[in-house]
N, C-alpha and C. Protein backbone atom coordinates (compact mmCIF):
# COMPACT_ATOMS: atom_id res chain seq x y z
N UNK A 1 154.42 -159.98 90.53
CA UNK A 1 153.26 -159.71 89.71
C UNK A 1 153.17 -160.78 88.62
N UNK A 2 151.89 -160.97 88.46
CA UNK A 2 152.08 -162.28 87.29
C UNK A 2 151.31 -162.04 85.80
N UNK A 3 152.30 -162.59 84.89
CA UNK A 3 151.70 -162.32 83.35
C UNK A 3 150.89 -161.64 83.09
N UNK A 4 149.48 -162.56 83.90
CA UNK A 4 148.03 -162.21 83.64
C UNK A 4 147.91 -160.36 84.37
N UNK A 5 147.95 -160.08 85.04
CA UNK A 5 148.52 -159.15 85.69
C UNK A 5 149.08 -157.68 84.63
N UNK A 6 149.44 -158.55 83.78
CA UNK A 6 150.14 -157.51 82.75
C UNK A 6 149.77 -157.09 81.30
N UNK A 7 148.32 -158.04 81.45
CA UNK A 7 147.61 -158.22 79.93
C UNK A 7 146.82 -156.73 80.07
N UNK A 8 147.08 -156.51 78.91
CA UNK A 8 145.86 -155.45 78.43
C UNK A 8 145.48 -155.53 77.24
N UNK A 9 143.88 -155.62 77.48
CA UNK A 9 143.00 -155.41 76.19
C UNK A 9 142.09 -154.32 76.16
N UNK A 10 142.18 -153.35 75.37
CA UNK A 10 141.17 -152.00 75.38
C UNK A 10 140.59 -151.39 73.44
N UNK A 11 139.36 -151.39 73.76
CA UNK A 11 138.51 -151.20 72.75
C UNK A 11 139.39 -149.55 72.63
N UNK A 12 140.08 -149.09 71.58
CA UNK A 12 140.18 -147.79 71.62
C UNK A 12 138.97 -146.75 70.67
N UNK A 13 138.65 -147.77 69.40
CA UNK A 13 138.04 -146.81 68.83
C UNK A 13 137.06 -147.79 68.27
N UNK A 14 136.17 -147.72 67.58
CA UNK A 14 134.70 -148.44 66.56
C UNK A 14 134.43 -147.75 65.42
N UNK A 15 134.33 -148.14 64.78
CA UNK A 15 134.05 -147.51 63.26
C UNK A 15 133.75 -147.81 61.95
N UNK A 16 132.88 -147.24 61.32
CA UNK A 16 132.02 -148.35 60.20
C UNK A 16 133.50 -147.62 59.28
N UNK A 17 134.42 -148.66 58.63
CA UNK A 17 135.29 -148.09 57.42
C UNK A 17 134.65 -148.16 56.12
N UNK A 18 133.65 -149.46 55.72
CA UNK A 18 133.09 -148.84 54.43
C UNK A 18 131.57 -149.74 54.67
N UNK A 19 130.81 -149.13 53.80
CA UNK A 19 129.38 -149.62 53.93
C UNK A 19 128.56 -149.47 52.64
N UNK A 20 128.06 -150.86 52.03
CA UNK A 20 127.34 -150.74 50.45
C UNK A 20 126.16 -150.62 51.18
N UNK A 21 125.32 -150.27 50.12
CA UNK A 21 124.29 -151.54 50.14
C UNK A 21 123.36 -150.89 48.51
N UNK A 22 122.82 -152.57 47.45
CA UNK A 22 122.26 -152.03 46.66
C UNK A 22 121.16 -153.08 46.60
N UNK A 23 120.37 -152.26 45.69
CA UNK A 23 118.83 -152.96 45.20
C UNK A 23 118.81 -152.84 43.69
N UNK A 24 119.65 -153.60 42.69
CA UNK A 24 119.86 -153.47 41.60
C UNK A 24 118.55 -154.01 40.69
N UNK A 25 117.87 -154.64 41.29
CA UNK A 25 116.43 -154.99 40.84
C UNK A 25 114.86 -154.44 41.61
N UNK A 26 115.33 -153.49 42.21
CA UNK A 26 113.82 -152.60 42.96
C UNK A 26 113.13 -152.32 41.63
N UNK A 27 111.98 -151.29 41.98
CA UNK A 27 111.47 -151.92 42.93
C UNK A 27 110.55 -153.37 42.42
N UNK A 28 110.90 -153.89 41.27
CA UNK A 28 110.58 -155.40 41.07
C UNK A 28 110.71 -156.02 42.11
N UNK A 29 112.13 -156.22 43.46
CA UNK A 29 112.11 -157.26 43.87
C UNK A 29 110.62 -157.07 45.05
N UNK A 30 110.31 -155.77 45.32
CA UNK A 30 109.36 -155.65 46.02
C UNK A 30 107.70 -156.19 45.68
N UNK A 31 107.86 -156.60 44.44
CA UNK A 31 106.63 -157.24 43.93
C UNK A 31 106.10 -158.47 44.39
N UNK A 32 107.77 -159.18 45.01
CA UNK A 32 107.40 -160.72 44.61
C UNK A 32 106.38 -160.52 45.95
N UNK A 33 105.44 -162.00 45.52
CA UNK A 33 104.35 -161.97 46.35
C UNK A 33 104.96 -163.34 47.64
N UNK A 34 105.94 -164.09 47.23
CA UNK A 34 106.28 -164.61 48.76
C UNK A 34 107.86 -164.19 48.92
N UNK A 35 108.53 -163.58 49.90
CA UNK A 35 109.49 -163.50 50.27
C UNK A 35 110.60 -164.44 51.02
N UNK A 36 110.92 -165.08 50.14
CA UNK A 36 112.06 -166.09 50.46
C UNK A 36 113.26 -166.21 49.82
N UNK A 37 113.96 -165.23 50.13
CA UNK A 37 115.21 -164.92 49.43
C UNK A 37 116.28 -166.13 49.67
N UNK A 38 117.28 -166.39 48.60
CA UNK A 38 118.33 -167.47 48.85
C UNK A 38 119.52 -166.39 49.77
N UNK A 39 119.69 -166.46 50.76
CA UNK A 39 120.61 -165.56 51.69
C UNK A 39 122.27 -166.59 51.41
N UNK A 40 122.62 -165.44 51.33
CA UNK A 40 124.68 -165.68 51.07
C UNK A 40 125.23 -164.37 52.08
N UNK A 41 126.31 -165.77 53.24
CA UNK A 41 126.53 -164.47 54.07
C UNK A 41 128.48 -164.72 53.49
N UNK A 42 129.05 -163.88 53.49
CA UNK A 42 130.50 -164.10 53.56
C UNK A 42 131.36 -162.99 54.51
N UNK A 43 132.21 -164.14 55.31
CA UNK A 43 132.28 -162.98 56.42
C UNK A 43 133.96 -163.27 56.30
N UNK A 44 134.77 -162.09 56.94
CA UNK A 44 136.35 -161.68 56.64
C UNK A 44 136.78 -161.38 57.63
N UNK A 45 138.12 -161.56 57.77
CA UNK A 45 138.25 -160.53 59.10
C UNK A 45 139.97 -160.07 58.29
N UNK A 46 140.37 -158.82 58.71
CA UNK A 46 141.86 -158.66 58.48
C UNK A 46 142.20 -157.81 59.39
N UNK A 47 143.74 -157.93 59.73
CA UNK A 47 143.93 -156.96 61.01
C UNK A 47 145.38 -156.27 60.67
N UNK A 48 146.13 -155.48 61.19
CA UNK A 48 147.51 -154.95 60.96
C UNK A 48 147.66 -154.13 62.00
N UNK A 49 149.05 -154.53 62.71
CA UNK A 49 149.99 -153.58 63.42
C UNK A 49 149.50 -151.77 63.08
N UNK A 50 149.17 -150.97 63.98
CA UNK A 50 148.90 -149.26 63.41
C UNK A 50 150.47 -148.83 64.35
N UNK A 51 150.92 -149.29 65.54
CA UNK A 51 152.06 -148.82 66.37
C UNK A 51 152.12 -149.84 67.47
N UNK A 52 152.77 -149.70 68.26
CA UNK A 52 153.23 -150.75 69.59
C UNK A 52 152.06 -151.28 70.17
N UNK A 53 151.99 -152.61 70.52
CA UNK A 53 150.52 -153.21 71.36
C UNK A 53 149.64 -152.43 70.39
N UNK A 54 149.63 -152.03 69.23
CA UNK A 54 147.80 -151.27 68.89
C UNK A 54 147.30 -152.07 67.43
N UNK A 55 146.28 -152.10 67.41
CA UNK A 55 146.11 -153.24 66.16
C UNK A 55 144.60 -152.50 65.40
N UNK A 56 144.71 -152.50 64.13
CA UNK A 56 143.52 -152.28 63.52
C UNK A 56 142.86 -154.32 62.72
N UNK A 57 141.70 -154.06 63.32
CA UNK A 57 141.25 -155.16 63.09
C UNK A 57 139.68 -154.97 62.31
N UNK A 58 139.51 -155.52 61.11
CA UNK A 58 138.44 -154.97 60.21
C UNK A 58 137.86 -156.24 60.22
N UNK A 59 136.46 -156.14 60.31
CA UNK A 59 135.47 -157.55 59.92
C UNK A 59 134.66 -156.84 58.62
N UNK A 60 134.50 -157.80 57.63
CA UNK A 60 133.89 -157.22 56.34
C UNK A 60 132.87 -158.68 56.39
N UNK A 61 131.42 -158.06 56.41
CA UNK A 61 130.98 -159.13 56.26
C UNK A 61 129.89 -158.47 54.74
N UNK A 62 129.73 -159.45 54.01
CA UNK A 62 128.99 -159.28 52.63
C UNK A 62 127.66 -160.31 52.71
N UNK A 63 126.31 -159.90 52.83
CA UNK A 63 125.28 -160.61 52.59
C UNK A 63 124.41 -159.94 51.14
N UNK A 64 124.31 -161.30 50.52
CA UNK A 64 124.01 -161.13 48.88
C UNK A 64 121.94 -162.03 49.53
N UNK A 65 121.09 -161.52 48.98
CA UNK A 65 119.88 -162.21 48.76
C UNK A 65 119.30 -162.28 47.21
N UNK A 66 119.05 -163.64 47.23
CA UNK A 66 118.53 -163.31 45.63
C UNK A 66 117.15 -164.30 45.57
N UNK A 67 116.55 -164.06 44.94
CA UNK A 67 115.57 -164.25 44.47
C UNK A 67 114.87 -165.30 43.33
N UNK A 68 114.94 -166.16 43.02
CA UNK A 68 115.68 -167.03 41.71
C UNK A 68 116.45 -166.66 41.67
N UNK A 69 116.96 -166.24 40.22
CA UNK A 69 118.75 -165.64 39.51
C UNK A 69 118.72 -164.09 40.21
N UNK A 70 117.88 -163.41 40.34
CA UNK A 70 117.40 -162.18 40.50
C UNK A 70 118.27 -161.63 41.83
N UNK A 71 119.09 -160.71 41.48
CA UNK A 71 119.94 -160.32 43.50
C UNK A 71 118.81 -159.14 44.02
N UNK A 72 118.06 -159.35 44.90
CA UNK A 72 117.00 -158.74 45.43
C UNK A 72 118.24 -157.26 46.05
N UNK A 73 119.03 -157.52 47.09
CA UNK A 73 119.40 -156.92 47.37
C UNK A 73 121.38 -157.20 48.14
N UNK A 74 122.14 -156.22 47.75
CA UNK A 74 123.88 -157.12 48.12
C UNK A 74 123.66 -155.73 49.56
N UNK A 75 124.19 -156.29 50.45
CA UNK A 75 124.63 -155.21 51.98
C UNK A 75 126.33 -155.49 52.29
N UNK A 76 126.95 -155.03 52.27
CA UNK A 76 128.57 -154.70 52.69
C UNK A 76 128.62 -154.05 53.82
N UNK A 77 129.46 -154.11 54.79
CA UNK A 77 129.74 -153.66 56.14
C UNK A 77 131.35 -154.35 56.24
N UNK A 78 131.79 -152.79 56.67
CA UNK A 78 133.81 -152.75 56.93
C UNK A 78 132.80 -152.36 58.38
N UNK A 79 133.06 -152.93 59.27
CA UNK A 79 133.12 -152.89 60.80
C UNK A 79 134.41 -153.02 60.88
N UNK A 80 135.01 -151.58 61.79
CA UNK A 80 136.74 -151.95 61.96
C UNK A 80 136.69 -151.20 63.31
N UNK A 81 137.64 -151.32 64.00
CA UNK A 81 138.30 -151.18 65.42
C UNK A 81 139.45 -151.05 65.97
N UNK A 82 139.98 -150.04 66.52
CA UNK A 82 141.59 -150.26 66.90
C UNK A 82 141.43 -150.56 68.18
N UNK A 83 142.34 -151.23 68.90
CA UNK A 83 142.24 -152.13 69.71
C UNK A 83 143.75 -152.01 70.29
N UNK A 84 143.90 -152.30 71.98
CA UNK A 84 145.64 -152.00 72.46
C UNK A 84 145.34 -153.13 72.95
N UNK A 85 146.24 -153.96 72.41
CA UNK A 85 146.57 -155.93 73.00
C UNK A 85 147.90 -156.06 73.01
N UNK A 86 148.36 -155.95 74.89
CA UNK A 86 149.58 -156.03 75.41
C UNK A 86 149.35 -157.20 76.47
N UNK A 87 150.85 -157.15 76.40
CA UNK A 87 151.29 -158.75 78.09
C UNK A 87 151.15 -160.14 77.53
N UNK A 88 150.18 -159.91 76.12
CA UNK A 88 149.82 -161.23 75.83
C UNK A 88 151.00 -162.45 75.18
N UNK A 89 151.23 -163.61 75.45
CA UNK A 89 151.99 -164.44 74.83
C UNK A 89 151.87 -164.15 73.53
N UNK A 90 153.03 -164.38 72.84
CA UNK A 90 153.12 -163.96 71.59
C UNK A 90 152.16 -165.29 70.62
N UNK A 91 152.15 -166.47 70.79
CA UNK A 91 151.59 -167.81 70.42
C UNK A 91 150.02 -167.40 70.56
N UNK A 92 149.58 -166.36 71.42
CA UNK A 92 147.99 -166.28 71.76
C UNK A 92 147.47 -164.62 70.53
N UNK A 93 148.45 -164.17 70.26
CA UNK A 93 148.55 -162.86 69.40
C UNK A 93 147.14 -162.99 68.37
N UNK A 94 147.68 -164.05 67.51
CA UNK A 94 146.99 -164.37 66.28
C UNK A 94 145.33 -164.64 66.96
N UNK A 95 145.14 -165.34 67.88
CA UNK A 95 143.81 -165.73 68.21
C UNK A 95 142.72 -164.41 68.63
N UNK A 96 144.25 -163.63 69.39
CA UNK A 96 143.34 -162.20 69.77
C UNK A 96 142.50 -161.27 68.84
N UNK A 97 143.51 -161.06 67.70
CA UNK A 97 143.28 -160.22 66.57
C UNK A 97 142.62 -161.09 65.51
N UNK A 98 142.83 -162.03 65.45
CA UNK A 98 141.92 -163.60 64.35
C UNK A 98 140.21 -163.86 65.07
N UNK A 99 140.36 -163.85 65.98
CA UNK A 99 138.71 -164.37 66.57
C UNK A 99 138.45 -163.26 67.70
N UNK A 100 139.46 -163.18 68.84
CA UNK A 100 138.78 -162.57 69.73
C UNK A 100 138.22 -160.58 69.40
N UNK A 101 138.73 -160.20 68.52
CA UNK A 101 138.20 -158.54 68.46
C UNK A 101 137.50 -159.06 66.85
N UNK A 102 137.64 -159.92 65.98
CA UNK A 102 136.19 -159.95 65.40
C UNK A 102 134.60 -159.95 66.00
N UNK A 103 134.94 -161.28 67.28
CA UNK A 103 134.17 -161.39 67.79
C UNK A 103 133.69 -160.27 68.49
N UNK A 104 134.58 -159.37 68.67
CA UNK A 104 133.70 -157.89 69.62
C UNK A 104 133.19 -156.88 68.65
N UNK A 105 133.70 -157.43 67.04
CA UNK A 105 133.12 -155.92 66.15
C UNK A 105 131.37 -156.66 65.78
N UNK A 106 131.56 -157.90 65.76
CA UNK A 106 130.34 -158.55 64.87
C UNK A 106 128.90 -157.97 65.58
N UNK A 107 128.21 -157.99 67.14
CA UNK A 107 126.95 -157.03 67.28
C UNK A 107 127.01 -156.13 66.49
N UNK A 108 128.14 -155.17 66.18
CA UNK A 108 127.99 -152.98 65.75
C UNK A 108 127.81 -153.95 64.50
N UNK A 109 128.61 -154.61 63.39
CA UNK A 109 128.56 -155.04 61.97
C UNK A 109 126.87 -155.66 61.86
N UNK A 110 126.63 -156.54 62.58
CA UNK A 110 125.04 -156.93 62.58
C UNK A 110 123.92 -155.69 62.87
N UNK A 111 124.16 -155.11 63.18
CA UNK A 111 123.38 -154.26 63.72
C UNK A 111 123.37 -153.34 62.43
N UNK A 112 124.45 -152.99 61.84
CA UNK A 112 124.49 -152.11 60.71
C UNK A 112 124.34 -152.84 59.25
N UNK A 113 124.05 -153.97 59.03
CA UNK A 113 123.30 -154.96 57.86
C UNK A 113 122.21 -154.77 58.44
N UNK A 114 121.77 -154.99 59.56
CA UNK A 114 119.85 -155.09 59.89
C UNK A 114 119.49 -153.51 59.46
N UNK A 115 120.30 -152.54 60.33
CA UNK A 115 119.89 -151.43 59.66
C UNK A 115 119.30 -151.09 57.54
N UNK A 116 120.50 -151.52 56.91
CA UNK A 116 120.89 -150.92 55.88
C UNK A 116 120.06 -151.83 55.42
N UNK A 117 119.83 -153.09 55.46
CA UNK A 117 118.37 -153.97 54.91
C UNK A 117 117.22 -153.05 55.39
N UNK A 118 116.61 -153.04 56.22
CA UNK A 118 115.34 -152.35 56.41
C UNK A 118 115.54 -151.02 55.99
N UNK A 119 116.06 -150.43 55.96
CA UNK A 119 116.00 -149.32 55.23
C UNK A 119 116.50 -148.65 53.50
N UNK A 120 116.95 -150.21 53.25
CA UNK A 120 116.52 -150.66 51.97
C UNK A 120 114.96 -150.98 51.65
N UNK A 121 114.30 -151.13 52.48
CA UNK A 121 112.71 -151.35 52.03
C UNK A 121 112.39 -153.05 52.18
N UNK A 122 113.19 -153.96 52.98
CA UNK A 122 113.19 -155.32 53.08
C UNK A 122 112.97 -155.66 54.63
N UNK A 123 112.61 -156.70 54.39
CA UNK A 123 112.34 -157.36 55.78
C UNK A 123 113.73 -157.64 56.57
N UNK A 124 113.36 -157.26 58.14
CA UNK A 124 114.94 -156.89 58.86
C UNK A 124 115.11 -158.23 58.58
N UNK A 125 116.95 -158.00 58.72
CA UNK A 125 117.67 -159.42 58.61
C UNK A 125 118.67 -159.47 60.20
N UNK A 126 118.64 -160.18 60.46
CA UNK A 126 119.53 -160.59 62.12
C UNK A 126 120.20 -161.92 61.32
N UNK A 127 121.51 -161.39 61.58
CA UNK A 127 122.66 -162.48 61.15
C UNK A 127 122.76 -163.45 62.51
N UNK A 128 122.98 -164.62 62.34
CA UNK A 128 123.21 -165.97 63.61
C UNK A 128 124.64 -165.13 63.79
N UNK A 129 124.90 -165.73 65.45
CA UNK A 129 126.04 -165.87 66.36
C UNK A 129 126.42 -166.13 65.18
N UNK A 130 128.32 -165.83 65.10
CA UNK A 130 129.62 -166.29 64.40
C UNK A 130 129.99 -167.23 65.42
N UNK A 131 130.58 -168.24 65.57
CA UNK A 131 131.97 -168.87 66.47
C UNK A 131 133.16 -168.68 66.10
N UNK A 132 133.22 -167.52 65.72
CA UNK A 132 134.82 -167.13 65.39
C UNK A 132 136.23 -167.66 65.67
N UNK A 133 136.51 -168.26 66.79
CA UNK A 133 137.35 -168.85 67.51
C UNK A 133 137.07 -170.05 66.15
N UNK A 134 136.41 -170.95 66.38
CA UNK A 134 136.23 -172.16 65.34
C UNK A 134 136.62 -171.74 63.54
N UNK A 135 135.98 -170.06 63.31
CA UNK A 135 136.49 -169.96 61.88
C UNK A 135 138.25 -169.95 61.92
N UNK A 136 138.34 -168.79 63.07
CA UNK A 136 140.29 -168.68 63.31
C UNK A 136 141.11 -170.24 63.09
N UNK A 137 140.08 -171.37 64.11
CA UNK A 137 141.33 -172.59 64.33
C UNK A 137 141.15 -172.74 62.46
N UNK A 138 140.08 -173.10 61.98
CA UNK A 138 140.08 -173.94 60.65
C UNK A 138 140.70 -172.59 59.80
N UNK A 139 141.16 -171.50 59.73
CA UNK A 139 141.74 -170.69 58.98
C UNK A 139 143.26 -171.21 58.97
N UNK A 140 143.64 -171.48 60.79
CA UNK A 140 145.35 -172.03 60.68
C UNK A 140 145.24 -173.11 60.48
N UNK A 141 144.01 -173.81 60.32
CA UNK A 141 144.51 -175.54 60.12
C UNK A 141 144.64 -175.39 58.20
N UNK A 142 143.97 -174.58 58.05
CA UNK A 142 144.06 -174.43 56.09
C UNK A 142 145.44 -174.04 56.02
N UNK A 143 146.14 -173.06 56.72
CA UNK A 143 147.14 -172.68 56.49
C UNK A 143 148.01 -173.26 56.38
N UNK A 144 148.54 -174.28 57.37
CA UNK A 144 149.78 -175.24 58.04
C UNK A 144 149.44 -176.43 57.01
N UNK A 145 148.41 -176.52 56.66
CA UNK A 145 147.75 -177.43 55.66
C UNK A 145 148.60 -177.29 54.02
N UNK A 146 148.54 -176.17 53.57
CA UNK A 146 148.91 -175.53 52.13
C UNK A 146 150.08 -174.93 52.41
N UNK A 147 150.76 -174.83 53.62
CA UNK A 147 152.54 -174.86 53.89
C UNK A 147 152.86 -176.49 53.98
N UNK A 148 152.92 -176.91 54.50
CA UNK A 148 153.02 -178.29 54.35
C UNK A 148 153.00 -178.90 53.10
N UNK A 149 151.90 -179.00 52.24
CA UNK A 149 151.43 -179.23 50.69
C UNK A 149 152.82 -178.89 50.30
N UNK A 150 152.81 -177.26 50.50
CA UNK A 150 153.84 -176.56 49.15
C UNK A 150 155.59 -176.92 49.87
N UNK A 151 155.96 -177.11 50.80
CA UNK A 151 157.09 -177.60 51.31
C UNK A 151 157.35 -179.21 50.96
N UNK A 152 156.04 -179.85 50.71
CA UNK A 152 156.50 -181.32 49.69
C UNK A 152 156.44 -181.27 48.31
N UNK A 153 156.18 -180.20 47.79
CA UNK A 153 156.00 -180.09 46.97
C UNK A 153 157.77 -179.77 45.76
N UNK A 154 158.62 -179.00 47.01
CA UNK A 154 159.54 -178.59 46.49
C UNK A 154 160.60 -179.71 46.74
């Protein structure tokens, strides 16, 4: 039987863990007469061991819109997921839980900012594709980057 053979990946659970959303300037921001908000997206991911092969993996993504100085409206979304990732090389671990199950929470997390905007009273918002894989590599290249730094350092 071979490696591949022995991998398992299974969605066990989905779940919004926390969810803002405010309009600290309504209904003013609803006045303005052209709608072109300055959009700020900041997106997270963190994950941790829950028991053997099982992993909780949280994407927090934060979109702020403002208006001049003015924050029209901030949306928060904890999109989190437990997840069973077995067989896998231990060297491929980090990529699974770093990019590949962000990448499976981000539709439910988009979907629940488009929600919580429009029903804030704003025009829907659809967040672009992530390339997650690309945020993961440049997360370990920062890393090995500022170990390195601090190991010449001493």
């Amino acid at each position: 039987m071979s490696e591949e053979e022995n991998q398992q990946f299974a969605i066990q659970k989905l779940y919004l863990k926390d969810v803002s959303f405010e309009s600290p300037n309504s209904p003013q921001a609803f006045m303005e007469g052209d709608w072109q908000p300055q959009i700020n997206v900041q997106i997270n991911s963190s994950n941790q061991a829950i028991a053997e092969n099982t992993y909780e993996v949280v994407l927090d993504i934060t979109v702020t819109a403002k208006l001049e100085e003015r924050t029209a409206f901030l949306a928060e979304v904890k999109q989190a997921g437990i997840f069973t990732i077995a067989g896998f090389p231990e060297e491929n671990m980090g990529g699974m839980v770093g990019a590949f199950c962000p990448e499976t929470l981000f539709p439910f997390a988009r979907e629940a900012i488009a929600d919580l905007v429009s029903k804030g009273g704003f025009p829907q918002l659809l967040l672009a594709p992530v390339n997650f894989n690309a945020l993961y590599t440049q997360q370990v290249q920062q890393n090995a980057a500022a170990k390195a730094e601090e190991e010449t350092a001493h």
